[in-house]
Protein backbone atom coordinates (compact mmCIF):
# COMPACT_ATOMS: atom_id res chain seq x y z
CA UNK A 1 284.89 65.65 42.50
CA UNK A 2 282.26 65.46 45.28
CA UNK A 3 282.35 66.77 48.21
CA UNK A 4 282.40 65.15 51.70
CA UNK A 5 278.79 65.92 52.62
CA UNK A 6 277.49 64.43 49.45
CA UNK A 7 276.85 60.65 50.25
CA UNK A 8 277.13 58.61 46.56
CA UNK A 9 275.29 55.37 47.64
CA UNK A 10 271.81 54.50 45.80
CA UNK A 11 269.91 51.18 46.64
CA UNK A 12 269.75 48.86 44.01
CA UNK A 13 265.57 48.36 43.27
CA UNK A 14 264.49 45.79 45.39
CA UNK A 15 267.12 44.46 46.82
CA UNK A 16 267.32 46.57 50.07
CA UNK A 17 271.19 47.04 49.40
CA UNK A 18 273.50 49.69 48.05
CA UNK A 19 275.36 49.20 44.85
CA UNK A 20 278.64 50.44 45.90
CA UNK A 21 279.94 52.16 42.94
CA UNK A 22 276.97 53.93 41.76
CA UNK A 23 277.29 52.59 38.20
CA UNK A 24 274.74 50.26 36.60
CA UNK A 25 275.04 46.91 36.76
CA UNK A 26 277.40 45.47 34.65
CA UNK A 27 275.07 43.13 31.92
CA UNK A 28 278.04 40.19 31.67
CA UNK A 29 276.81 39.71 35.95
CA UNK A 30 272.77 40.96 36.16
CA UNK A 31 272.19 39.37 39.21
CA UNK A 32 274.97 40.73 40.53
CA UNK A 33 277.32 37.83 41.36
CA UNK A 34 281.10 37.61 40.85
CA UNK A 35 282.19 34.58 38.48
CA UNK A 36 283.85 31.67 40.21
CA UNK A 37 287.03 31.84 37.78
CA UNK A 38 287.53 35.60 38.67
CA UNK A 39 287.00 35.09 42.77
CA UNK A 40 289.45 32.22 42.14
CA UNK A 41 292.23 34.01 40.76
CA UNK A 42 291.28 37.08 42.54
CA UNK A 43 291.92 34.79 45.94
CA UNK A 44 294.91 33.84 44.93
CA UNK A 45 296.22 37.23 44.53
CA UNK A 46 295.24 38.05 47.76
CA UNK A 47 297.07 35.33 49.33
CA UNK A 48 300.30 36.58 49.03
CA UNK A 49 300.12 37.69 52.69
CA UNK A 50 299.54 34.55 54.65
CA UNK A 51 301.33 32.42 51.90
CA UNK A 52 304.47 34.84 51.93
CA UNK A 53 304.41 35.11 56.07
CA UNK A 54 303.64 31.58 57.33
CA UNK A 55 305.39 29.24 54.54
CA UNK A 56 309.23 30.74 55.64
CA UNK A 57 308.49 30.96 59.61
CA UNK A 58 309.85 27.64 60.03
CA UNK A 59 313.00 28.65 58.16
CA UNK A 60 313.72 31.58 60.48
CA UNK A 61 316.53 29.81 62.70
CA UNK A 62 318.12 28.75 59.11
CA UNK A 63 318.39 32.62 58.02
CA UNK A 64 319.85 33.23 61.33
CA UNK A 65 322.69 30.39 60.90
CA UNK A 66 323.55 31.25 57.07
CA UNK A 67 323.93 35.01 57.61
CA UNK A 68 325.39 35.30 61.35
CA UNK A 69 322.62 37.92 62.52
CA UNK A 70 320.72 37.83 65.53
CA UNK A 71 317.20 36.16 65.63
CA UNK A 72 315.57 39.79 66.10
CA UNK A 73 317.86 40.41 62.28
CA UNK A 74 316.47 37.72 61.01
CA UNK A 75 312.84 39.15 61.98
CA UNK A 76 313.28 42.26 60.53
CA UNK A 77 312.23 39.80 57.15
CA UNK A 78 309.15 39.60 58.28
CA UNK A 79 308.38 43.20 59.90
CA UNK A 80 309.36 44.91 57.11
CA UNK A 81 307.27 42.91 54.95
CA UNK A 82 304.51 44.21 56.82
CA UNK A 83 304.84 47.27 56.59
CA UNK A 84 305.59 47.56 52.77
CA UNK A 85 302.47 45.06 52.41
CA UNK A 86 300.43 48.19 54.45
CA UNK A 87 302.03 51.14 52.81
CA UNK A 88 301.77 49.59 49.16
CA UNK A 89 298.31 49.33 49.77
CA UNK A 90 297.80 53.31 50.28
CA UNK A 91 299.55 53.64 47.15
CA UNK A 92 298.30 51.21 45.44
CA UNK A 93 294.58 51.54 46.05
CA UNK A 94 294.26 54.94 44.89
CA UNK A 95 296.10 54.32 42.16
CA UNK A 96 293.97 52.08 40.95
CA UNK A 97 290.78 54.15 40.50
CA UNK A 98 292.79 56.45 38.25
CA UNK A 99 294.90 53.64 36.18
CA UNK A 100 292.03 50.62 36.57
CA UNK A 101 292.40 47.60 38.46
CA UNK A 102 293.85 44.44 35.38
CA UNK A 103 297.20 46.32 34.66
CA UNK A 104 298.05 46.87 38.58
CA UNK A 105 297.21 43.36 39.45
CA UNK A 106 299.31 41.74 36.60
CA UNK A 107 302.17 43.90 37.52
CA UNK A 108 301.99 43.64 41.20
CA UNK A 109 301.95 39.71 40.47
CA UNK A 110 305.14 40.13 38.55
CA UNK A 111 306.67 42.36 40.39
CA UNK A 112 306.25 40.05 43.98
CA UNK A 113 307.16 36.92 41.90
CA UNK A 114 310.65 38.87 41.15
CA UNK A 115 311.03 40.41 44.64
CA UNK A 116 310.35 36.64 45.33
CA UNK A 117 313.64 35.27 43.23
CA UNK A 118 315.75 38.36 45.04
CA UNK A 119 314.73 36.75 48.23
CA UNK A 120 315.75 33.05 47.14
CA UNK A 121 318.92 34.30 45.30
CA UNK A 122 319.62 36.98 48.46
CA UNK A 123 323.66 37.05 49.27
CA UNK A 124 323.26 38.90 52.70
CA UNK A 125 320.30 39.75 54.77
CA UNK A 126 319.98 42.89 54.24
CA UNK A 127 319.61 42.07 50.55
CA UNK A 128 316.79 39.98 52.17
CA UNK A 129 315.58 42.65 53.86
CA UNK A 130 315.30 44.95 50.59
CA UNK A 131 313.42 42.17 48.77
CA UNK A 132 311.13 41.57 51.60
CA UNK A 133 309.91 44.92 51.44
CA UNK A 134 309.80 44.77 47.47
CA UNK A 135 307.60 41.80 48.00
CA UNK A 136 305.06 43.22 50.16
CA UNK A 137 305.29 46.32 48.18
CA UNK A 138 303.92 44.40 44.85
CA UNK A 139 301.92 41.91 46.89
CA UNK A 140 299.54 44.72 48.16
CA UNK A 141 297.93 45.04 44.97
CA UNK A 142 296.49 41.71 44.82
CA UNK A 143 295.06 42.28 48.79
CA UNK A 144 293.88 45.93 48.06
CA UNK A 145 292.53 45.19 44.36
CA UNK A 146 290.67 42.14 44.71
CA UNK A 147 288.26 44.00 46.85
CA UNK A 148 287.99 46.58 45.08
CA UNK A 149 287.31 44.61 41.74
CA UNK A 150 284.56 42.46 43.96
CA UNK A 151 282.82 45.98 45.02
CA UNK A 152 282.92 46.86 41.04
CA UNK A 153 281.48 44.00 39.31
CA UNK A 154 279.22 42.77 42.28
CA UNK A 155 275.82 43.99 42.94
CA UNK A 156 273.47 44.35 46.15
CA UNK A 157 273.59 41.02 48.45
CA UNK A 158 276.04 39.61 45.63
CA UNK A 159 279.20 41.29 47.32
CA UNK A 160 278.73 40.30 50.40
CA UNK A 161 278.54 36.80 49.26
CA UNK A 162 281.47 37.27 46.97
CA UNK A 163 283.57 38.37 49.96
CA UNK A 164 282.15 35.59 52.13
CA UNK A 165 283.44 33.14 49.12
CA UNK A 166 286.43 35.09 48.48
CA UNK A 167 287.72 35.08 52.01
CA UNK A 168 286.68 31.42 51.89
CA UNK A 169 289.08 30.42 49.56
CA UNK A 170 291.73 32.60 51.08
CA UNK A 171 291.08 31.05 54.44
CA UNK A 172 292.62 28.31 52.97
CA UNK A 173 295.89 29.80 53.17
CA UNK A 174 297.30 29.87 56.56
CA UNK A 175 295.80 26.22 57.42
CA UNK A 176 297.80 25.13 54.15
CA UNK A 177 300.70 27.84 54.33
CA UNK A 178 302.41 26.72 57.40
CA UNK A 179 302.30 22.90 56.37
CA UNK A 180 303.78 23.89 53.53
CA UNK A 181 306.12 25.56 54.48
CA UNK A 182 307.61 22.93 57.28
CA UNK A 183 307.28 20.77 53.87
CA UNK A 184 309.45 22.62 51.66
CA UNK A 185 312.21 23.79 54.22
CA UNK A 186 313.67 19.99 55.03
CA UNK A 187 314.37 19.65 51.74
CA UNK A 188 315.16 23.16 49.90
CA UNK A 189 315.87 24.76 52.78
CA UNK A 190 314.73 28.92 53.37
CA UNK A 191 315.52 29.78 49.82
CA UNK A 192 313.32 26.68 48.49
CA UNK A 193 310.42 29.04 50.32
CA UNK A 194 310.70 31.70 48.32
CA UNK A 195 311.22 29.77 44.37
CA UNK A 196 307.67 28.26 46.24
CA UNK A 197 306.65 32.08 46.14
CA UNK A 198 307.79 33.09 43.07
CA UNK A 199 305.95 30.06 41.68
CA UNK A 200 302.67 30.82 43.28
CA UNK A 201 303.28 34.59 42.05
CA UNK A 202 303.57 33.57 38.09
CA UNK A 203 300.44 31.33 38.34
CA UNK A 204 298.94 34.28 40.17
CA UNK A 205 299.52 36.20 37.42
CA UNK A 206 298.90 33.78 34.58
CA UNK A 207 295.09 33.23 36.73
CA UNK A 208 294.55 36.93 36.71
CA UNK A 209 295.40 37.66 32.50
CA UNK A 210 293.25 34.62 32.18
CA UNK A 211 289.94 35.14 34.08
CA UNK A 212 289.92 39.10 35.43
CA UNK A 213 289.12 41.51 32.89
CA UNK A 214 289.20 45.17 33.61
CA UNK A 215 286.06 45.75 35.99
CA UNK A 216 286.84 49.82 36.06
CA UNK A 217 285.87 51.71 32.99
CA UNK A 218 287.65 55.15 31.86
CA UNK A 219 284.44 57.16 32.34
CA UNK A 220 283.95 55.37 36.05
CA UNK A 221 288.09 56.42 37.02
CA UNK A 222 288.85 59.30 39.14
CA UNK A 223 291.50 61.94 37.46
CA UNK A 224 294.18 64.03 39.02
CA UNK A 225 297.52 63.31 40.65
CA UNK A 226 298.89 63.12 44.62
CA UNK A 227 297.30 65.54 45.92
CA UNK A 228 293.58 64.69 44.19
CA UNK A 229 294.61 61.19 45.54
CA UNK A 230 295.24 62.35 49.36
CA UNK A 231 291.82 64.09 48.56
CA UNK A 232 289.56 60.79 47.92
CA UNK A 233 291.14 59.21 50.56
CA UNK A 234 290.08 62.08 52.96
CA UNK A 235 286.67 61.69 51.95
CA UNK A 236 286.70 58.03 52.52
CA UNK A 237 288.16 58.68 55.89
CA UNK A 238 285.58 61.11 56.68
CA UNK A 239 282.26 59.38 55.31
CA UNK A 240 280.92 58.44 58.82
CA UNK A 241 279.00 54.93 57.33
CA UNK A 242 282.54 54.01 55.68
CA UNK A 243 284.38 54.48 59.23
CA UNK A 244 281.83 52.48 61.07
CA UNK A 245 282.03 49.17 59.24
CA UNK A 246 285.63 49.63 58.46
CA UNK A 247 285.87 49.74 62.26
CA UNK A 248 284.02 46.79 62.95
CA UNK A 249 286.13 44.92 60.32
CA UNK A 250 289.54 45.81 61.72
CA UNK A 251 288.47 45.69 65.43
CA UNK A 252 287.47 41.98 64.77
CA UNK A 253 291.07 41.39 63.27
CA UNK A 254 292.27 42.57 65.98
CA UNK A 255 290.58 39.56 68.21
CA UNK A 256 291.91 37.39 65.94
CA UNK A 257 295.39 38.45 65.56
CA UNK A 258 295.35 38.16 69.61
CA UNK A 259 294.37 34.44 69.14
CA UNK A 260 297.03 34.00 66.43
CA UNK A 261 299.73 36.02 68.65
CA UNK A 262 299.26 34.00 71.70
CA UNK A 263 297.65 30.73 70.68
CA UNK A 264 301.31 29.24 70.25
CA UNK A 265 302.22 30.05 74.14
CA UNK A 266 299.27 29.02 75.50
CA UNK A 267 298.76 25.97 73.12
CA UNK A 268 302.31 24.86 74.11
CA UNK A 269 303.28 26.12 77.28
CA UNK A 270 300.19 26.98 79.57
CA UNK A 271 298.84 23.28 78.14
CA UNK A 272 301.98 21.97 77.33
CA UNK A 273 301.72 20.27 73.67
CA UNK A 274 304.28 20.07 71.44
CA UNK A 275 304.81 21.90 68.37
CA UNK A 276 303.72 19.42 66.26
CA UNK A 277 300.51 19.17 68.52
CA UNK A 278 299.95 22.58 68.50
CA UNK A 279 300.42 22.77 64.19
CA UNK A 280 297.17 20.23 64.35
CA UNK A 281 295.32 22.73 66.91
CA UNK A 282 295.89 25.69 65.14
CA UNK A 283 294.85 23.98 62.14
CA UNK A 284 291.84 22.60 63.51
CA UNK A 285 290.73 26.34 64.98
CA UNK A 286 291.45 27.96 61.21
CA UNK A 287 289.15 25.32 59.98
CA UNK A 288 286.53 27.33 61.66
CA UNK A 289 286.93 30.27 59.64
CA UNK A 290 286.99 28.64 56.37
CA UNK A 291 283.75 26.61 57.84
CA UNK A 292 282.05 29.44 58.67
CA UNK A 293 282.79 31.78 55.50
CA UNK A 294 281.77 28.80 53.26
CA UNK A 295 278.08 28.81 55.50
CA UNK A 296 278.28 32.85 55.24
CA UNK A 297 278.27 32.82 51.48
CA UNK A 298 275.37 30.32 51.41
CA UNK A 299 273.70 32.09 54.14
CA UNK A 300 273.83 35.91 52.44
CA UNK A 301 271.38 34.84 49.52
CA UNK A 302 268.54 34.14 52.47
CA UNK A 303 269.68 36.83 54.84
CA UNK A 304 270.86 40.53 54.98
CA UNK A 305 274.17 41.06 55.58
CA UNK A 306 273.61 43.31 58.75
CA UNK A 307 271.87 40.35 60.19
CA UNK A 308 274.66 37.83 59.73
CA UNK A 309 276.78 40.62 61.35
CA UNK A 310 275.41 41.08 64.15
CA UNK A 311 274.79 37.13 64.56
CA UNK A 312 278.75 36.75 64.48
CA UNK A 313 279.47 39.77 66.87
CA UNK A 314 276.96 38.09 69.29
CA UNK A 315 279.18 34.73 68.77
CA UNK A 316 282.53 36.58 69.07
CA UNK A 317 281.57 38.31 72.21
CA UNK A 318 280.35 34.90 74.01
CA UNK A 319 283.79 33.04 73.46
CA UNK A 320 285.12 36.12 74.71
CA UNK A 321 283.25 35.93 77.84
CA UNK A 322 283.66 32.17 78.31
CA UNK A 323 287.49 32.04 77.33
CA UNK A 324 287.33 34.48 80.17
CA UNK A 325 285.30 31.90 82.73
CA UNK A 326 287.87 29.53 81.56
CA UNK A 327 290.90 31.60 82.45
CA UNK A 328 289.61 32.38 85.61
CA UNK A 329 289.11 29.24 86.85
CA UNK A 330 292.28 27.38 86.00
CA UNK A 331 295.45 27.46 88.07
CA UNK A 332 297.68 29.86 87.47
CA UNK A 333 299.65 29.33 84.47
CA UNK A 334 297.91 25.89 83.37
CA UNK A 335 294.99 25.28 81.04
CA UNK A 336 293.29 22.24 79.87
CA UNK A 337 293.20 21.66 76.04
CA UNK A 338 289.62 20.67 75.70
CA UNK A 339 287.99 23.51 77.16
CA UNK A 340 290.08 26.27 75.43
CA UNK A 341 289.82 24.29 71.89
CA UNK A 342 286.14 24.67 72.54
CA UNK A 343 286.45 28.62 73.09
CA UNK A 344 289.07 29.38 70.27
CA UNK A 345 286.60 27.01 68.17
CA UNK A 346 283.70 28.94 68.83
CA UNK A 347 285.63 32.34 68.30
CA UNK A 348 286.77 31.36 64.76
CA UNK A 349 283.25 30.32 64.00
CA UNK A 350 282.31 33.50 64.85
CA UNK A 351 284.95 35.56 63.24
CA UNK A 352 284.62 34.00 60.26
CA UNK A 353 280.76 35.33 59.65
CA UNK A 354 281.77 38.94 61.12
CA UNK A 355 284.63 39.79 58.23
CA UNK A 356 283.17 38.83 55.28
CA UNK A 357 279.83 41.03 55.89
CA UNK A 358 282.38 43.68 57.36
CA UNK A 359 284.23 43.64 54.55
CA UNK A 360 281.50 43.83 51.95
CA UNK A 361 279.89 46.63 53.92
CA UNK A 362 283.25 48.58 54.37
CA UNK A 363 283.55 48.46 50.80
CA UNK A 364 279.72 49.36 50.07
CA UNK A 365 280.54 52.75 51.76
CA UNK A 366 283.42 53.90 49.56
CA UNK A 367 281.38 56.96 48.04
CA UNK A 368 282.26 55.82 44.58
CA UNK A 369 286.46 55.46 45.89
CA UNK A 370 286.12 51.46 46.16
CA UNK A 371 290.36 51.43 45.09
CA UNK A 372 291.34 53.95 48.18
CA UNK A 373 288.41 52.35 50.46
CA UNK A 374 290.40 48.72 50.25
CA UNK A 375 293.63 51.02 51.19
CA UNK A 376 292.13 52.36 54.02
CA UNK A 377 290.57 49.21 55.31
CA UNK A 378 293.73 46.99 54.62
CA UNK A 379 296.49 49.87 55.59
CA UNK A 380 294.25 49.83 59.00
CA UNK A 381 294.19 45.90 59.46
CA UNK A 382 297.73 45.44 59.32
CA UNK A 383 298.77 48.31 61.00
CA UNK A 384 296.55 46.82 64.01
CA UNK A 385 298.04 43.53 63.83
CA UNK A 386 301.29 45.23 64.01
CA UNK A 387 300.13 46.66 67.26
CA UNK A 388 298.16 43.87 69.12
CA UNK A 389 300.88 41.23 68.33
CA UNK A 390 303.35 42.24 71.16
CA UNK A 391 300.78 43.52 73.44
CA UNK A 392 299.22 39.97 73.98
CA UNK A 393 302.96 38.91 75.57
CA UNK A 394 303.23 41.62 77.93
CA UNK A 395 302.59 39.52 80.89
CA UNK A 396 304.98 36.48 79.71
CA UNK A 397 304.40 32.86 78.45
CA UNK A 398 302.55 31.52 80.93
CA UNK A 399 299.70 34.37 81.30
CA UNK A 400 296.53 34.39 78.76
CA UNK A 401 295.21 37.58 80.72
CA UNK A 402 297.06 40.04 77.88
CA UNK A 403 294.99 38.59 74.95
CA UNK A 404 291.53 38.69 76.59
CA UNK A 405 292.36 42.09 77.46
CA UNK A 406 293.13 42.87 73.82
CA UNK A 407 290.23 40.37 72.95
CA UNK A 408 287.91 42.10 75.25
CA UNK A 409 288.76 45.74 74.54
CA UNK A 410 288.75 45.71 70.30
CA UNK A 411 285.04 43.62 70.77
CA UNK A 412 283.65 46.41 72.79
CA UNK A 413 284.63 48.47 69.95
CA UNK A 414 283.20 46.43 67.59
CA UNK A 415 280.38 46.61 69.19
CA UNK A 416 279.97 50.22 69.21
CA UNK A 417 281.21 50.31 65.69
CA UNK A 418 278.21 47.46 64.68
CA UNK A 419 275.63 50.05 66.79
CA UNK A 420 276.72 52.73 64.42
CA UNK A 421 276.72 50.79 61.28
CA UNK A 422 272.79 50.22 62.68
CA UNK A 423 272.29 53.48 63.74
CA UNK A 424 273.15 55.33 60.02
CA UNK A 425 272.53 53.13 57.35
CA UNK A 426 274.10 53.92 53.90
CA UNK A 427 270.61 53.01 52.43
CA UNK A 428 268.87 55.41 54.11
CA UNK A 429 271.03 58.28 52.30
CA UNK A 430 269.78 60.39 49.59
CA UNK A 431 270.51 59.54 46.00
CA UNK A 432 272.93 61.44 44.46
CA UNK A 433 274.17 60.65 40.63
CA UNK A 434 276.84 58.39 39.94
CA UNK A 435 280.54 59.39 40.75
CA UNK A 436 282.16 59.74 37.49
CA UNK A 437 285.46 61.78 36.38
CA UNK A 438 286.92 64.20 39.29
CA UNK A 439 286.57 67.17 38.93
């Protein structure tokens, strides 16, 4: 195994851009790019999250009334699918540089399609509860893997624009999941949500034995059990390039999970538009992402990552400010709709170019771990969202000040995370052989 101090990056000749696993390039993909069948089914197994969150929202008030329990009962569902969705990815993602990536995603797409028929067959809540946390359990393989297959079979500026397509498709799913969802429950009620799941899950599965063959090979897997596990994750956490895009990844999550937290009390009661009004806004403003990580792929064969980076940190930062402007000079408690829609706008624009290259770069700096790397970097991103969602409601309903506090705060770190990704370079480390068996 290699130590911390020994960084495992090499450029790829001529391309001005690491290779991220240290392996040669695989000859199936020699200029590096990801096949559209694999990023397709790879997307779809890392949809689970948004698919398996926003589709059964609307059914929360019908748990609630079938089961007796309290509405904070009934949203124990959804925390503790959280939180198995962040812990299964620390297991998970380590895992998978030891067993390979194809067997892990094939079970974890069984295994959340059954956690998904517990759900829709569940006789109390708390036998809810249990397969909600089964389902985020099994679901983490398909968010934790797919990167980590991306950063194997991907080369130079190709994974950057495989994660820009990637989260593309992806983005898809929360404009589609909660129309869906609102869809599915007049009709087959909560429980119709989750057959929806388990559905999605099978063809998830059926996708992934069809188009994503194994991208880790035996001589390329890391050996040893736990505690050589707790080990490459260490040296992940501690590889000062890894930490600094990870940190501008998550920090920019964190903006956006304080638009996604608040935008329904300020869309509906500082503006005063109805729910249904509100479903069209937020779909509108997710549009933007999906707009803008379609342009980033596109863009990353004519520009460097870095570049598009910093282009959508300087975007990010100027909603912020005017979203600010904005707040300040409306009445207390009152916004107009056309001004704000023109800030959140701008801000998904934005956010949407600052992931993907976050993401590819995060994954770029794995020292050879890409499978504990995703762990870190999606164990991190939920456990954030988890964190800024009831901090943007600390001031009430009628108050926008919390989020552009939270807004304002995790930019300034992103910031100072983008100035270190500048600053230290992974492709200005010495060459050091390719990571093969531990040792």
């Amino acid at each position: 195994m290699t130590g911390p101090g020994e960084p495992l990056h090499r450029d790829v000749e001529g391309t001005g851009h690491p290779t991220g696993t240290g392996r040669a390039p695989d000859p199936g993909h020699p200029t590096g790019t990801v096949p559209a069948t694999m990023l397709t089914a790879l997307a779809l197994a890392g949809a689970i999250g948004p698919f398996a969150t926003d589709t059964y929202l609307p059914a929360l008030p019908l748990i609630t009334g079938e089961f007796g329990v309290s509405a904070s009962a009934a949203q124990l569902t959804l925390t503790a699918f959280m939180v198995a969705l962040a812990a299964g990815q620390l297991v998970i993602g380590p895992l998978s540089d030891r067993m390979g990536r194809r067997t892990l995603l094939i079970l974890g797409s069984v295994g959340t399609a059954l956690a998904a028929v517990v759900c829709a067959l569940a006789p109390s809540i708390w036998v809810l509860v249990i397969g909600r946390v089964a389902q985020g359990f099994f679901g983490a393989a398909g968010i934790v893997i797919s990167k980590a297959v991306v950063v194997d079979v991907g080369r130079g500026a190709g994974v950057a624009k495989a994660f820009a397509t990637l989260m593309a498709i992806q983005s898809v799913a929360p404009v589609l999941a909660p129309l869906i969802g609102g869809a599915v429950v007049p009709f087959g009620g909560w429980r119709g949500v989750f057959w929806l799941l388990a559905g999605l899950s099978v063809l998830t599965a059926i996708g992934i034995v069809a188009a994503v063959p194994e991208s880790l090979q035996t001589d390329s897997r890391r050996t040893g059990g736990i505690l050589s596990s707790l080990a490459d994750m260490r040296v992940v956490a501690t590889h000062g390039p890894f930490v600094a895009r990870v940190s501008a990844f998550v920090f920019t999550f964190g903006v956006l999970f304080a638009y996604i937290s608040a935008s329904p009390f300020i869309y509906q009661d500082m503006i005063g538009l109805s729910p249904t009004a509100f479903s069209v806004a937020f779909t509108v403003n997710a549009l933007g992402i999906l707009v803008s990580n379609l342009a980033g792929a596109r863009l990353v064969g004519r520009f460097a990552p870095e570049k598009i980076l910093r282009t959508g940190v300087a975007g990010m930062v100027t909603a912020i400010g005017y979203l600010v402007v904005v707040v300040v000079l409306s009445p207390t408690g009152t916004l107009s709709l056309a001004p704000v829609t023109v800030g959140f706008i701008l801000l998904t624009l934005s956010i949407g170019l600052v992931l993907p290259c976050a993401a590819a770069l995060s994954m770029q700096a794995t020292r050879g771990h890409s499978g504990s790397g995703s762990a870190l970097l999606g164990a991190a991103q939920f456990s954030l969202a988890a964190l800024v969602s009831p901090l943007t409601g600390l001031a009430g309903p009628r108050s926008a000040v919390p989020m552009l506090v939270v807004m304002s705060v995790s930019a300034t770190l992103v910031v100072v995370a983008v100035w270190a990704v500048f600053s230290r370079p992974v492709t200005r480390e010495r060459v050091v052989s390719r990571p093969g068996r531990a040792t």
